[in-house]
PDB file of N, CA and C in Angstrom:
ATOM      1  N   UNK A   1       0.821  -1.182   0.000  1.00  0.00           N
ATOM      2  CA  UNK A   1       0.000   0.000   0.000  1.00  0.00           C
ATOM      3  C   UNK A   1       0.876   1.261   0.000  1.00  0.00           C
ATOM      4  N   UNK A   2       2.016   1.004   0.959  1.00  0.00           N
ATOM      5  CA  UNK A   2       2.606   2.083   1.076  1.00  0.00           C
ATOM      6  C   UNK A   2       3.326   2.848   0.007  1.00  0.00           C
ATOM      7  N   UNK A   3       4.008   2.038  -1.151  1.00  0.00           N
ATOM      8  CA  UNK A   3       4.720   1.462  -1.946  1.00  0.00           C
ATOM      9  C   UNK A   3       3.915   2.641  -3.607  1.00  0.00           C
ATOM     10  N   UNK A   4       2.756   2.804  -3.486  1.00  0.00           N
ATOM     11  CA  UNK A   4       1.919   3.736  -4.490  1.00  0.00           C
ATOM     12  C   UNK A   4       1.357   5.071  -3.413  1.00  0.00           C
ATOM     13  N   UNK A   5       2.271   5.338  -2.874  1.00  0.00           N
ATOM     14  CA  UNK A   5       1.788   6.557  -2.199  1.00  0.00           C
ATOM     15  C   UNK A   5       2.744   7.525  -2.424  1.00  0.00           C
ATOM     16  N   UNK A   6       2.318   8.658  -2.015  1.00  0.00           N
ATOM     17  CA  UNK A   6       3.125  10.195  -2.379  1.00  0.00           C
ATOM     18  C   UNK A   6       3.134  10.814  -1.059  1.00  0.00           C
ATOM     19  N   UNK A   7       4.283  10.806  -0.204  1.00  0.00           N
ATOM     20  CA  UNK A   7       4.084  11.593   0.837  1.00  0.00           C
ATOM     21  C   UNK A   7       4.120  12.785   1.064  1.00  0.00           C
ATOM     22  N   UNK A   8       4.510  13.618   0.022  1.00  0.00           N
ATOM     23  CA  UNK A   8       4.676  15.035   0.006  1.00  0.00           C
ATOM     24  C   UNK A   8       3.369  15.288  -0.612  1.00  0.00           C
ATOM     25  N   UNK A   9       1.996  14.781  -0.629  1.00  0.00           N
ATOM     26  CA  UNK A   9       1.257  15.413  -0.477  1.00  0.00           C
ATOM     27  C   UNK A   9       0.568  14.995   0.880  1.00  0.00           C
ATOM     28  N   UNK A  10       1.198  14.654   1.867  1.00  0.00           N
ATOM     29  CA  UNK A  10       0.378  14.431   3.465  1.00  0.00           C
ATOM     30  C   UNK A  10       1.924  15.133   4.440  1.00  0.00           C
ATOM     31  N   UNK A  11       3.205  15.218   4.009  1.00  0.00           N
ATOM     32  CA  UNK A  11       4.478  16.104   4.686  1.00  0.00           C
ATOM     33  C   UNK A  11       4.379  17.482   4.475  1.00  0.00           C
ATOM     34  N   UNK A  12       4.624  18.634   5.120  1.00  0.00           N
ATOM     35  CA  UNK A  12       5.053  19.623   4.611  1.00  0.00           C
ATOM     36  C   UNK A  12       6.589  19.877   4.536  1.00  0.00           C
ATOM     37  N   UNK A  13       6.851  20.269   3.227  1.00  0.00           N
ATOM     38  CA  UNK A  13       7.962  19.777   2.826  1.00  0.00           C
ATOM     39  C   UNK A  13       8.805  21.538   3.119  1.00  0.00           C
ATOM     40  N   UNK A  14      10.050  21.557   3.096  1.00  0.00           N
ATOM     41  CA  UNK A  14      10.367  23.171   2.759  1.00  0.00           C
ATOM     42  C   UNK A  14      10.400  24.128   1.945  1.00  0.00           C
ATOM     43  N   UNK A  15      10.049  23.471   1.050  1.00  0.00           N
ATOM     44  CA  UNK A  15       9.814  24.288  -0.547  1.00  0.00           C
ATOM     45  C   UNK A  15       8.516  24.305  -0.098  1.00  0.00           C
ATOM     46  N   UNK A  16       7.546  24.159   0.445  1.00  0.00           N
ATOM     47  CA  UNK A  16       5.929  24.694   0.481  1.00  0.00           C
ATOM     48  C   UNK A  16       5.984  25.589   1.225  1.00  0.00           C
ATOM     49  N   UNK A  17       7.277  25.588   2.042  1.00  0.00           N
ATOM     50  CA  UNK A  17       7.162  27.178   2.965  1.00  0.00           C
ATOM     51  C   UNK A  17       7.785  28.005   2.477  1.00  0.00           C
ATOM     52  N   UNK A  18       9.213  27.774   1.821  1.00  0.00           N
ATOM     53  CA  UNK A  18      10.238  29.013   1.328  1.00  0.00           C
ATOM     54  C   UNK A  18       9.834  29.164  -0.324  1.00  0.00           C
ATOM     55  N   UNK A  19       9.605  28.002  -1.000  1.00  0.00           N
ATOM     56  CA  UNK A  19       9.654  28.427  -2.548  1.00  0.00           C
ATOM     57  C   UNK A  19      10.901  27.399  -3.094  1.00  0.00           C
ATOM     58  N   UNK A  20      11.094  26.697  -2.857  1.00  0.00           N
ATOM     59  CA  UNK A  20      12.405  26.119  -2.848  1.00  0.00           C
ATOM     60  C   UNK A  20      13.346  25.594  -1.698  1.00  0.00           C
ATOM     61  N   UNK A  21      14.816  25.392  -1.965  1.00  0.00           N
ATOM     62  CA  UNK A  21      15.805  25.238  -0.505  1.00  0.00           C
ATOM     63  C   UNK A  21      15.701  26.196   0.309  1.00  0.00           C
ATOM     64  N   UNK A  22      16.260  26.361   0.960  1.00  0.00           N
ATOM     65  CA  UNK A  22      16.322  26.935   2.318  1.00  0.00           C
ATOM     66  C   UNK A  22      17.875  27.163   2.678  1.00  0.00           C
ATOM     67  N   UNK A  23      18.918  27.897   1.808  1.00  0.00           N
ATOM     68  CA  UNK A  23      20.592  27.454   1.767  1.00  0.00           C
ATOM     69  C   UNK A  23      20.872  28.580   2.951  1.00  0.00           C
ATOM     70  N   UNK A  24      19.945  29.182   3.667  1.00  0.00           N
ATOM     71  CA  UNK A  24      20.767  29.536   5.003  1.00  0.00           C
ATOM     72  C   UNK A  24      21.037  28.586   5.954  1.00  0.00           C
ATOM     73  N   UNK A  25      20.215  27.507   5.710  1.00  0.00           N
ATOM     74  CA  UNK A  25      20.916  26.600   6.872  1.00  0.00           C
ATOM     75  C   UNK A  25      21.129  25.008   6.347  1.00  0.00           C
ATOM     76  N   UNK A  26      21.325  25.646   4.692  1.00  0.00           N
ATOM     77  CA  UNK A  26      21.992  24.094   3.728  1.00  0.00           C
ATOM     78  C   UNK A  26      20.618  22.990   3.776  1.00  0.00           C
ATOM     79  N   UNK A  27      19.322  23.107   3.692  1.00  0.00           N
ATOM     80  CA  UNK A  27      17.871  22.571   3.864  1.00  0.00           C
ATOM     81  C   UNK A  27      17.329  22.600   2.163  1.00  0.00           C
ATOM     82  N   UNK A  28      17.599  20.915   1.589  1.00  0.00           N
ATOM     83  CA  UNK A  28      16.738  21.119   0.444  1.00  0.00           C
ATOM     84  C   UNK A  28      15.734  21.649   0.043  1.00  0.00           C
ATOM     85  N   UNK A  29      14.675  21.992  -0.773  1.00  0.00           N
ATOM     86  CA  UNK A  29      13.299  22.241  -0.908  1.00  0.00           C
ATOM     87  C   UNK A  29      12.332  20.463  -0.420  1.00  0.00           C
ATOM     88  N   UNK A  30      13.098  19.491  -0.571  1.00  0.00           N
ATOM     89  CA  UNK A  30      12.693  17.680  -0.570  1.00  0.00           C
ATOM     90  C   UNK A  30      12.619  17.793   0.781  1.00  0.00           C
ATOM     91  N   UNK A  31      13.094  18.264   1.771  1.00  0.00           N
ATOM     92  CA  UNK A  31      13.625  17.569   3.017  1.00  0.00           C
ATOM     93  C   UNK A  31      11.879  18.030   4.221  1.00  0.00           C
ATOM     94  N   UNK A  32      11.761  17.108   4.886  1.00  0.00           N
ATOM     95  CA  UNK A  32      10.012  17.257   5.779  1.00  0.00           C
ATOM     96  C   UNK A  32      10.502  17.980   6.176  1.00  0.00           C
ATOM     97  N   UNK A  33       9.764  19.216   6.571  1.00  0.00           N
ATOM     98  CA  UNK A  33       9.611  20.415   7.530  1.00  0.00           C
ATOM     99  C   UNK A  33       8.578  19.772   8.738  1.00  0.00           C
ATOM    100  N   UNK A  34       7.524  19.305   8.296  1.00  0.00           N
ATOM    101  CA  UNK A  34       6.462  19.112   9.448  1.00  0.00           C
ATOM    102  C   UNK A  34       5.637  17.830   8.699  1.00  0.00           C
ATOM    103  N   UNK A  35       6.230  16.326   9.455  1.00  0.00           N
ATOM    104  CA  UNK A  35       5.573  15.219   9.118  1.00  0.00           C
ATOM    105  C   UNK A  35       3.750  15.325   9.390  1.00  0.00           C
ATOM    106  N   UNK A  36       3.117  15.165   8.112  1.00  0.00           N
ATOM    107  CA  UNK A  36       1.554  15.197   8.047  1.00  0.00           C
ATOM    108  C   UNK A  36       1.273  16.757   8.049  1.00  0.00           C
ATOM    109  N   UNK A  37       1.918  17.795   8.044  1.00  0.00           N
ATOM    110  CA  UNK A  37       1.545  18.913   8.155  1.00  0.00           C
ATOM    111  C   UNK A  37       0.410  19.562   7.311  1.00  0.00           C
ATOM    112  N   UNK A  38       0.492  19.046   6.085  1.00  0.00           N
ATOM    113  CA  UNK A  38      -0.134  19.435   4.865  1.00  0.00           C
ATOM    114  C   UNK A  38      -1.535  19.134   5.185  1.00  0.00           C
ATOM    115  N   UNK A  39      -1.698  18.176   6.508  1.00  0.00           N
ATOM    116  CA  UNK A  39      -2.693  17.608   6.766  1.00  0.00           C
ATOM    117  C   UNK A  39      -3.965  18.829   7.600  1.00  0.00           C
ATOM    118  N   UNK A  40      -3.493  19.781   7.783  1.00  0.00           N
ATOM    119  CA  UNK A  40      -3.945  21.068   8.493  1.00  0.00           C
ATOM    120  C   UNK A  40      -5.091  21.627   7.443  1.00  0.00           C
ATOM    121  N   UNK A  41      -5.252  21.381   6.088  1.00  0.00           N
ATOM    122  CA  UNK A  41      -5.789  21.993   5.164  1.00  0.00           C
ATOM    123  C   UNK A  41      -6.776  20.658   5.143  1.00  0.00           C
ATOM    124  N   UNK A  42      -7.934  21.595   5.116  1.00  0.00           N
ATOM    125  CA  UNK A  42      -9.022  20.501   4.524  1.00  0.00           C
ATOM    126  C   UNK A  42      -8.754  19.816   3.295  1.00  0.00           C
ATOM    127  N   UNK A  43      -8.567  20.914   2.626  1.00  0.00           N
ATOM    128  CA  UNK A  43      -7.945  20.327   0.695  1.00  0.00           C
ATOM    129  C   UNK A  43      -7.377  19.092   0.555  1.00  0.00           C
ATOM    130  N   UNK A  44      -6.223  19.802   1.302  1.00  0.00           N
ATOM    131  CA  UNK A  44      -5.097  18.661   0.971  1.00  0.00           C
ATOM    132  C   UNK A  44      -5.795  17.608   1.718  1.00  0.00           C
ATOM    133  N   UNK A  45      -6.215  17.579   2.982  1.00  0.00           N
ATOM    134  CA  UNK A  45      -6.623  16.453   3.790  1.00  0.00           C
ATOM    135  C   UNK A  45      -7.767  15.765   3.096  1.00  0.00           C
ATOM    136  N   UNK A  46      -8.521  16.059   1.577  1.00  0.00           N
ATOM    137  CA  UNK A  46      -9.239  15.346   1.057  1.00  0.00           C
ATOM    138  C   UNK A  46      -8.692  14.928   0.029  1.00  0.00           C
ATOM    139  N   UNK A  47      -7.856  15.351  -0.775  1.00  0.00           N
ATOM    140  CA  UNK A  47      -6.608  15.030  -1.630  1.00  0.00           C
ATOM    141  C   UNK A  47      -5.903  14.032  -1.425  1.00  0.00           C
ATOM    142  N   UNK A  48      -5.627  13.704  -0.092  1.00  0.00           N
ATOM    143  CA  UNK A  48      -4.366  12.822   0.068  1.00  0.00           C
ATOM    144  C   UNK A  48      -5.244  11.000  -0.021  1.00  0.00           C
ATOM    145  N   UNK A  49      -4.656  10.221  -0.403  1.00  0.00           N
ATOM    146  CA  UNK A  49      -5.511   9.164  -0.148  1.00  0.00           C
ATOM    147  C   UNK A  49      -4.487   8.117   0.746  1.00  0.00           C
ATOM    148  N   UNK A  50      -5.298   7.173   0.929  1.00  0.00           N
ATOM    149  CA  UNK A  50      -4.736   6.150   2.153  1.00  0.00           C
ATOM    150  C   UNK A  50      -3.861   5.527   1.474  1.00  0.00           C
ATOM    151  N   UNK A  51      -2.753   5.504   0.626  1.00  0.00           N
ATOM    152  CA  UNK A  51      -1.720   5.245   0.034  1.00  0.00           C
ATOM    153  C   UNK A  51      -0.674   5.987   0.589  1.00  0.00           C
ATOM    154  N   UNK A  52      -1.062   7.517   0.542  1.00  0.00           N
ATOM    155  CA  UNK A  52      -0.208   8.760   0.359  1.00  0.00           C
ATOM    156  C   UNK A  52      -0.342   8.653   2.049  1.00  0.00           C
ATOM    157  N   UNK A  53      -1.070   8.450   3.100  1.00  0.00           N
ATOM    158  CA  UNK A  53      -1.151   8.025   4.209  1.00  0.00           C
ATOM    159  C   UNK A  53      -0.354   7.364   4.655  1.00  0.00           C
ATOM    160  N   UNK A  54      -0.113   6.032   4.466  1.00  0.00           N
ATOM    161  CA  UNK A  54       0.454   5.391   4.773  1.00  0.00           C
ATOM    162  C   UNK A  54       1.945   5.404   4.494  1.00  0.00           C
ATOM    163  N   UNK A  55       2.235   5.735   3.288  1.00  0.00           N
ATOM    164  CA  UNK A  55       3.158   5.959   2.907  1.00  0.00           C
ATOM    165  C   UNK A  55       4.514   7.466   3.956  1.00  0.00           C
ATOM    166  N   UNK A  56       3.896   8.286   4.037  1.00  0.00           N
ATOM    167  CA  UNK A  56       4.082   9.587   5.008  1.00  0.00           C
ATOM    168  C   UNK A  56       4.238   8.790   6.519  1.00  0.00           C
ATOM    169  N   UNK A  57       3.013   7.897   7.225  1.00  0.00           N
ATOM    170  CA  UNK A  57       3.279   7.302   8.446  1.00  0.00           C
ATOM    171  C   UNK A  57       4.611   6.261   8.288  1.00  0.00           C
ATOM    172  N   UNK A  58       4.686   5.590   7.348  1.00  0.00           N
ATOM    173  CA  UNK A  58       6.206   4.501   6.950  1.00  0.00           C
ATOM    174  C   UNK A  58       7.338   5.617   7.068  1.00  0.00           C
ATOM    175  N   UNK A  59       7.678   6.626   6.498  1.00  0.00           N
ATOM    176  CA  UNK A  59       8.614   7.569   6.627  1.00  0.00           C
ATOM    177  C   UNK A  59       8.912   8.290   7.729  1.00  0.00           C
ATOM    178  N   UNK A  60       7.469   8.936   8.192  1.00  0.00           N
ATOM    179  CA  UNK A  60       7.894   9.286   9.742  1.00  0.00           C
ATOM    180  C   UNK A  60       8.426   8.325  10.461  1.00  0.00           C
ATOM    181  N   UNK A  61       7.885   7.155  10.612  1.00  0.00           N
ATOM    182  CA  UNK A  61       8.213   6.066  11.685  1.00  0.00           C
ATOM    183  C   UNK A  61       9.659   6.004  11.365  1.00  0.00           C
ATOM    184  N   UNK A  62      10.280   5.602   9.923  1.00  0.00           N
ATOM    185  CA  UNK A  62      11.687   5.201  10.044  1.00  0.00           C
ATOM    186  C   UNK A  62      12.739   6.133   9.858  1.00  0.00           C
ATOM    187  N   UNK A  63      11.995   7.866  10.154  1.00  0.00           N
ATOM    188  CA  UNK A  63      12.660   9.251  10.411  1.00  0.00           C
ATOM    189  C   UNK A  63      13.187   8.960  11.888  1.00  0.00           C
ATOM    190  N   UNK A  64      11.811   8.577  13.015  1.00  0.00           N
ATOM    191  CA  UNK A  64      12.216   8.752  14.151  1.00  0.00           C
ATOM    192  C   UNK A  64      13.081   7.326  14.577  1.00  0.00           C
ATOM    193  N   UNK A  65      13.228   6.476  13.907  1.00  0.00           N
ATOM    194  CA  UNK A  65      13.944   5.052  14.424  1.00  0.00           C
ATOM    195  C   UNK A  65      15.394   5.733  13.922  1.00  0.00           C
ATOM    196  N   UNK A  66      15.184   6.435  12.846  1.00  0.00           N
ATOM    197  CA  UNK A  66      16.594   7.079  12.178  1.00  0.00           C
ATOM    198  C   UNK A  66      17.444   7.941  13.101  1.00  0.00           C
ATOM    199  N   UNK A  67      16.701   8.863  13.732  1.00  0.00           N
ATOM    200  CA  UNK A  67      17.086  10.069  14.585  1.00  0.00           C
ATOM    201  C   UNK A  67      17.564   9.171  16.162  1.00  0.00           C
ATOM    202  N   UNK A  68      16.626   8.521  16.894  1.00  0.00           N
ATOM    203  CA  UNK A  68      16.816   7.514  17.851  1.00  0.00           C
ATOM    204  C   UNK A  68      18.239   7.010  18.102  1.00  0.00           C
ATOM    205  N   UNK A  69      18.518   6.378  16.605  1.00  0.00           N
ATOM    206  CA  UNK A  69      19.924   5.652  16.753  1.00  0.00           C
ATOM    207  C   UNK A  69      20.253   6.477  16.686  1.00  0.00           C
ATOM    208  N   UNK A  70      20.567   7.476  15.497  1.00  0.00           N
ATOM    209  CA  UNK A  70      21.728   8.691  15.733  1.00  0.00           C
ATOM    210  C   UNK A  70      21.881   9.260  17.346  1.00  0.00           C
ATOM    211  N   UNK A  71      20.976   9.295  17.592  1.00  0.00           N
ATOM    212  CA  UNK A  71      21.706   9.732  19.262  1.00  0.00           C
ATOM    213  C   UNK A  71      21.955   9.127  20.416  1.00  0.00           C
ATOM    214  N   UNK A  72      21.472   7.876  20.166  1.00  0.00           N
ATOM    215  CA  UNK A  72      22.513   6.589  20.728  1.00  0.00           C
ATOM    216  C   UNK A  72      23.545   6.316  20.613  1.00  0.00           C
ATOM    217  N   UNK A  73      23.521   6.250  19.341  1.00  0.00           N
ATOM    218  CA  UNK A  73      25.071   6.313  18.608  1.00  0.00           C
ATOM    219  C   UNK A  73      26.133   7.404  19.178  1.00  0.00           C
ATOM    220  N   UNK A  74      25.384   8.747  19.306  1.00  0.00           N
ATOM    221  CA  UNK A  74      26.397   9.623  19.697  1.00  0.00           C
ATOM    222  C   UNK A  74      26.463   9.987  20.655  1.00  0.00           C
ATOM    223  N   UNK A  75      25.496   9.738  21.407  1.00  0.00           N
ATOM    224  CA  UNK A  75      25.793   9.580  22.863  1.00  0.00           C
ATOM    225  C   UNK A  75      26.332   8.218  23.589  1.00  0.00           C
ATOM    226  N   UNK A  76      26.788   7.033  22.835  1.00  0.00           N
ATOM    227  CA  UNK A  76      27.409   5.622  23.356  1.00  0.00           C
ATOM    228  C   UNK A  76      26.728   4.965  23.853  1.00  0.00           C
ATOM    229  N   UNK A  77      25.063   5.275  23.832  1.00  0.00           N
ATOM    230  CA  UNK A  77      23.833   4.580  24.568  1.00  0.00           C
ATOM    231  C   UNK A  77      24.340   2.767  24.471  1.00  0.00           C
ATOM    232  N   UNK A  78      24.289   2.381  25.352  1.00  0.00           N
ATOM    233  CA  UNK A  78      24.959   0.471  25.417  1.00  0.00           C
ATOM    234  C   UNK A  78      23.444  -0.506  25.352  1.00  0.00           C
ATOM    235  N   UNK A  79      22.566   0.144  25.617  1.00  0.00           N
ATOM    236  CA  UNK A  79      21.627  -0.260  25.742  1.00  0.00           C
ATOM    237  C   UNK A  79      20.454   0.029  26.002  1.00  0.00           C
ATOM    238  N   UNK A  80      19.839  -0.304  24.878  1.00  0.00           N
ATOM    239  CA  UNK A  80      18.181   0.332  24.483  1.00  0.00           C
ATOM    240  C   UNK A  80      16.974  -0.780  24.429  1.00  0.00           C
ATOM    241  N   UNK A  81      15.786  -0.224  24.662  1.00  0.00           N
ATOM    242  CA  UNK A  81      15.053  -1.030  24.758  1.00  0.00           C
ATOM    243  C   UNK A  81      14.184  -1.682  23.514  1.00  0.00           C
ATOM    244  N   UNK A  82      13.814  -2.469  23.057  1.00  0.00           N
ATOM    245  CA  UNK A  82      13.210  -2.707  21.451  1.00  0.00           C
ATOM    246  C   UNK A  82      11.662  -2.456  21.741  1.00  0.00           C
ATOM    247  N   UNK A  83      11.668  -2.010  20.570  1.00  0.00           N
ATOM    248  CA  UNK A  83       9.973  -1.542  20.747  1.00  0.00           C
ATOM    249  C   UNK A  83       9.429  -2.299  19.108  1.00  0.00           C
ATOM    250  N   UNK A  84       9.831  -3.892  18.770  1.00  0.00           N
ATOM    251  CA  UNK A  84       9.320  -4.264  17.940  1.00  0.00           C
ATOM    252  C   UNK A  84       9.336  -4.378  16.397  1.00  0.00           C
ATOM    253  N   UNK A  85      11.092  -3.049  16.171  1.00  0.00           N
ATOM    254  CA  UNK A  85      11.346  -2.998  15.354  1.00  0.00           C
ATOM    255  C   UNK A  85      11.765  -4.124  14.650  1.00  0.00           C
ATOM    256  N   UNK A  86      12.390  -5.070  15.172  1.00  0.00           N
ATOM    257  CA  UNK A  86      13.550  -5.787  14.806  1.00  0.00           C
ATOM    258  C   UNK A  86      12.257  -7.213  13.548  1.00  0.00           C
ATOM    259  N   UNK A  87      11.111  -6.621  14.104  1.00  0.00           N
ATOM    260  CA  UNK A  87       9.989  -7.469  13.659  1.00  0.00           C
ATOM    261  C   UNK A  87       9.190  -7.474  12.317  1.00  0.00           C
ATOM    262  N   UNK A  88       9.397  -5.857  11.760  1.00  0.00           N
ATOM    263  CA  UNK A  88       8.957  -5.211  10.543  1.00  0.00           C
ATOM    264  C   UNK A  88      10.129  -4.197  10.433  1.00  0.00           C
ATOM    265  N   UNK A  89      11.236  -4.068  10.812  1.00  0.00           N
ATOM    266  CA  UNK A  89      12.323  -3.757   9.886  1.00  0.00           C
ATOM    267  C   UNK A  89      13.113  -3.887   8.569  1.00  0.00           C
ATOM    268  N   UNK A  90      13.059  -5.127   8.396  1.00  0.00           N
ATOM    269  CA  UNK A  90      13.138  -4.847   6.767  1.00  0.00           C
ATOM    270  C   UNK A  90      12.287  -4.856   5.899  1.00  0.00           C
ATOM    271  N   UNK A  91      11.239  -4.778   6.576  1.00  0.00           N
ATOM    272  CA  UNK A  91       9.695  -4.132   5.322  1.00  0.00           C
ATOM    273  C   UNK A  91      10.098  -2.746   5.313  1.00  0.00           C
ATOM    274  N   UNK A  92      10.359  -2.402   6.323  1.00  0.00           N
ATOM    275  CA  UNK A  92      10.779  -0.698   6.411  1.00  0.00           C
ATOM    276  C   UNK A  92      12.026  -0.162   5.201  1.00  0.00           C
ATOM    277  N   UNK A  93      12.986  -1.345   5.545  1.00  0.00           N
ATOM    278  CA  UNK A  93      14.328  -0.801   4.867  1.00  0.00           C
ATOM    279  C   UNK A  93      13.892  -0.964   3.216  1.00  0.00           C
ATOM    280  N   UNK A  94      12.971  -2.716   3.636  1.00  0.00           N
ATOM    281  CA  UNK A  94      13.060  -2.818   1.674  1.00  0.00           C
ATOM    282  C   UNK A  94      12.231  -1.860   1.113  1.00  0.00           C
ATOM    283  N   UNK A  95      11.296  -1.193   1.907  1.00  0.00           N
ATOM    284  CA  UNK A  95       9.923  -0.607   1.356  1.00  0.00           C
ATOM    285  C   UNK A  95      11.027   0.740   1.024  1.00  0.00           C
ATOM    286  N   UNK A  96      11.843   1.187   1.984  1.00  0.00           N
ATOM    287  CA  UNK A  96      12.374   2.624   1.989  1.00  0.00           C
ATOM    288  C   UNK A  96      13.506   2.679   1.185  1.00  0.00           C
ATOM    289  N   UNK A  97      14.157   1.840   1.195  1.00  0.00           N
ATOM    290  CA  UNK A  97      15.541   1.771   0.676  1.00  0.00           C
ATOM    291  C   UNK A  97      16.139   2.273  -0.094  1.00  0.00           C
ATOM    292  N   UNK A  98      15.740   2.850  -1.449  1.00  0.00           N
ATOM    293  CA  UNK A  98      16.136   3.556  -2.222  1.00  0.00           C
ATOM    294  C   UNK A  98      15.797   5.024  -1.900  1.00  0.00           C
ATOM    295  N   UNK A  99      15.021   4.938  -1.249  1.00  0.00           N
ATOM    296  CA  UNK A  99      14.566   6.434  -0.638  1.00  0.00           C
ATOM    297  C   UNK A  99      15.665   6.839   0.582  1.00  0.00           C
ATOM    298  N   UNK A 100      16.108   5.475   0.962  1.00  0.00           N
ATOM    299  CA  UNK A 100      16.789   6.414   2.358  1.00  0.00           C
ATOM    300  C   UNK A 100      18.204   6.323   1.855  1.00  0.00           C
ATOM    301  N   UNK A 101      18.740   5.835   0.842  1.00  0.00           N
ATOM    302  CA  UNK A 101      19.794   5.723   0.207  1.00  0.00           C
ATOM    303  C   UNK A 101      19.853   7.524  -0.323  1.00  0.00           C
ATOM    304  N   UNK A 102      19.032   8.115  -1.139  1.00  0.00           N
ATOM    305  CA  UNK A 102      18.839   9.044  -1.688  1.00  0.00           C
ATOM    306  C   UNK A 102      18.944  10.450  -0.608  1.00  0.00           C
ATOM    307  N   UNK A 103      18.354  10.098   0.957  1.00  0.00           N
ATOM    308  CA  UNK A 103      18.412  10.894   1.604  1.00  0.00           C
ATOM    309  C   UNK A 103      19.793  11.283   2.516  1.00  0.00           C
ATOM    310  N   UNK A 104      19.940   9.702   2.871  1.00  0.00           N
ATOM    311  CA  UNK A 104      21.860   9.724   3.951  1.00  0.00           C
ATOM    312  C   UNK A 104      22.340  10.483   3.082  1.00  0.00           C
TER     313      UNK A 104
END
């Protein structure tokens, strides 16, 4: 499902706020400003369909599993607790993969 969805029409992205990048602080126009934000507008919130849904919730989720480790990582965290990832993780990676390749 997730897989035929468009999340930049359920993300607000930074080009919907600036017009483009954002090079005072090196911020593509691609990069989420506010996961589901777009969702604030009735429009868009009738626009978007449960593809483009799901798709936006798959990205947030493996934004914040993304951010998580990074600061484990950099803070030397030894030990964390699993919250189930380890269970639908590579639906995540295979579903995302070229996407998160594109983003690192």
């Amino acid at each position: 499902m997730a897989s035929h969805g468009d999340s930049t029409k359920v993300d607000k992205l930074v080009r919907d706020i600036y017009g483009g990048d954002y090079e005072r602080f090196g911020l593509p126009g691609w990069t989420i400003a506010s996961s589901f934000g777009n969702m604030m507008s009735k429009e868009k919130r009738d626009a978007a369909s449960k593809e483009d849904l799901a798709r936006a919730a798959l990205i947030t989720i493996t934004n914040n599993i993304g951010s998580i480790a990074r600061m484990c990582a950099l803070n030397e965290v030894q030990n964390s607790g699993s919250s189930g990832v380890e269970l639908w993780g590579p639906l995540v990676l295979s579903e995302l993969g070229g996407f998160l390749a594109d983003v690192s």
